[in-house]
Protein backbone atom coordinates (compact mmCIF):
# COMPACT_ATOMS: atom_id res chain seq x y z
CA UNK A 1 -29.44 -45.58 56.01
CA UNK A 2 -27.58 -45.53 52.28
CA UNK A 3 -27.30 -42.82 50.05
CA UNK A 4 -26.98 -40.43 52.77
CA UNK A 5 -25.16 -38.48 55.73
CA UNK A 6 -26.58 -38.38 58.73
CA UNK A 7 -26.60 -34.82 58.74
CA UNK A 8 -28.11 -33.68 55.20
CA UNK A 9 -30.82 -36.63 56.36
CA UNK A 10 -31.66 -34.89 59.42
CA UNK A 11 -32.46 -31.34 57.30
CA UNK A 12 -34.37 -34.00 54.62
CA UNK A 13 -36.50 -35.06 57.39
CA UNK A 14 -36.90 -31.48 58.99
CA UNK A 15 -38.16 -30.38 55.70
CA UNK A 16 -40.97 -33.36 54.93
CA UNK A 17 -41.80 -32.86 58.75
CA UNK A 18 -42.22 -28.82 57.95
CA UNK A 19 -44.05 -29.44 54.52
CA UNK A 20 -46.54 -32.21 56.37
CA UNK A 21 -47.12 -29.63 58.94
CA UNK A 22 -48.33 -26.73 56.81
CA UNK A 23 -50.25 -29.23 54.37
CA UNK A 24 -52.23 -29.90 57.54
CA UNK A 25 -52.37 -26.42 58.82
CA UNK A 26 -53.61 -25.43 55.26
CA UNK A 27 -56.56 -28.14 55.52
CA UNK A 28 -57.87 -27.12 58.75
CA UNK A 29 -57.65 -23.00 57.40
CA UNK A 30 -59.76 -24.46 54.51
CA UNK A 31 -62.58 -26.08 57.12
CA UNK A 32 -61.49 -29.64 56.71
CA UNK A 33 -61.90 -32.01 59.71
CA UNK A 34 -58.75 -33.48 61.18
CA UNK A 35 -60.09 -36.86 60.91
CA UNK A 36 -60.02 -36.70 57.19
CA UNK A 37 -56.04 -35.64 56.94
CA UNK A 38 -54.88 -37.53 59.78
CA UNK A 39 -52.85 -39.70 57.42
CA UNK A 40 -50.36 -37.34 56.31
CA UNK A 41 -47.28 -37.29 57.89
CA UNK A 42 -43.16 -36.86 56.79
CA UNK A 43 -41.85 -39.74 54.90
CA UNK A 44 -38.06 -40.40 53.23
CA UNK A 45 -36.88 -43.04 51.19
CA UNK A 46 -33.93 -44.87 51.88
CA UNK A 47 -31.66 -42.58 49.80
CA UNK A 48 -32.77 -39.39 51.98
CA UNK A 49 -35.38 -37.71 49.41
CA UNK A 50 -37.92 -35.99 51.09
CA UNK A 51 -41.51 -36.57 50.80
CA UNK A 52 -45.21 -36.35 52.59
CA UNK A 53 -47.30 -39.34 52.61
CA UNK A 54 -51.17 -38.34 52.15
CA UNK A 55 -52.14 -41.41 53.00
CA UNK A 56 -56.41 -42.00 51.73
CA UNK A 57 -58.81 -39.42 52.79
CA UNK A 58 -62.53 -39.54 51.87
CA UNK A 59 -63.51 -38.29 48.24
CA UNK A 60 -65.94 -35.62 50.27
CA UNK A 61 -62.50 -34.12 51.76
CA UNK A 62 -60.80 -34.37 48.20
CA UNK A 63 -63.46 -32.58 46.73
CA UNK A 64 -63.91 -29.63 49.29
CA UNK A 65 -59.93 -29.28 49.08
CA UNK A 66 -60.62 -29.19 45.35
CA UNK A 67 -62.59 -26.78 45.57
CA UNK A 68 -61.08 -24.81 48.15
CA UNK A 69 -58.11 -24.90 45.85
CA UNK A 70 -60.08 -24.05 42.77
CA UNK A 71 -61.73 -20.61 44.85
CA UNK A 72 -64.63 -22.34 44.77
CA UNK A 73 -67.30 -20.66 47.69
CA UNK A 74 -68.60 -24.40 48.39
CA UNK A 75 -65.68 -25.07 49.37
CA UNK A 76 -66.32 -23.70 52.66
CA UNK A 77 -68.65 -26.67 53.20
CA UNK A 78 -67.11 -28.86 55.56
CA UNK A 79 -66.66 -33.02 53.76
CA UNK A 80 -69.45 -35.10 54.57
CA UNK A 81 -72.27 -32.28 54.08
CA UNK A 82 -74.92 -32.60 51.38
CA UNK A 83 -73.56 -32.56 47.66
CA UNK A 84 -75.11 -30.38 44.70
């Protein structure tokens, strides 16, 4: 580890852990199937900057969270369902 104290990388990590967490708990409020978020998880670089790695998900999850995000009513669709 460089760039870093053990201790401020600990509360780095808590926080890309805590921000991973509610980006997934917000995606499963919004309908979306696990299976297209399981990908995202904490991630730090190697100077202790916090960050969460999205890893790919399929463009039908991308575009229900877009829409979701957008207050779009499709978005209530789950991904994979017909498109319009």
């Amino acid at each position: 580890m460089t760039g870093v104290d053990l201790p401020r990388w600990r509360e780095h990590h808590a926080a890309a852990v805590t921000a991973s967490e509610e980006l997934k708990a917000a995606l499963a409020g919004l309908g979306i199937q696990e299976r297209h978020y399981r990908g995202i998880r904490p991630a730090m670089t190697s100077t202790g900057r916090p960050y969460v790695y999205l890893g790919i998900m399929s463009a039908a999850a991308v575009e229900s969270i877009t829409a979701a995000l957008q207050n779009d009513p499709a978005a209530q669709k789950p991904p994979g369902g017909p498109s319009h």
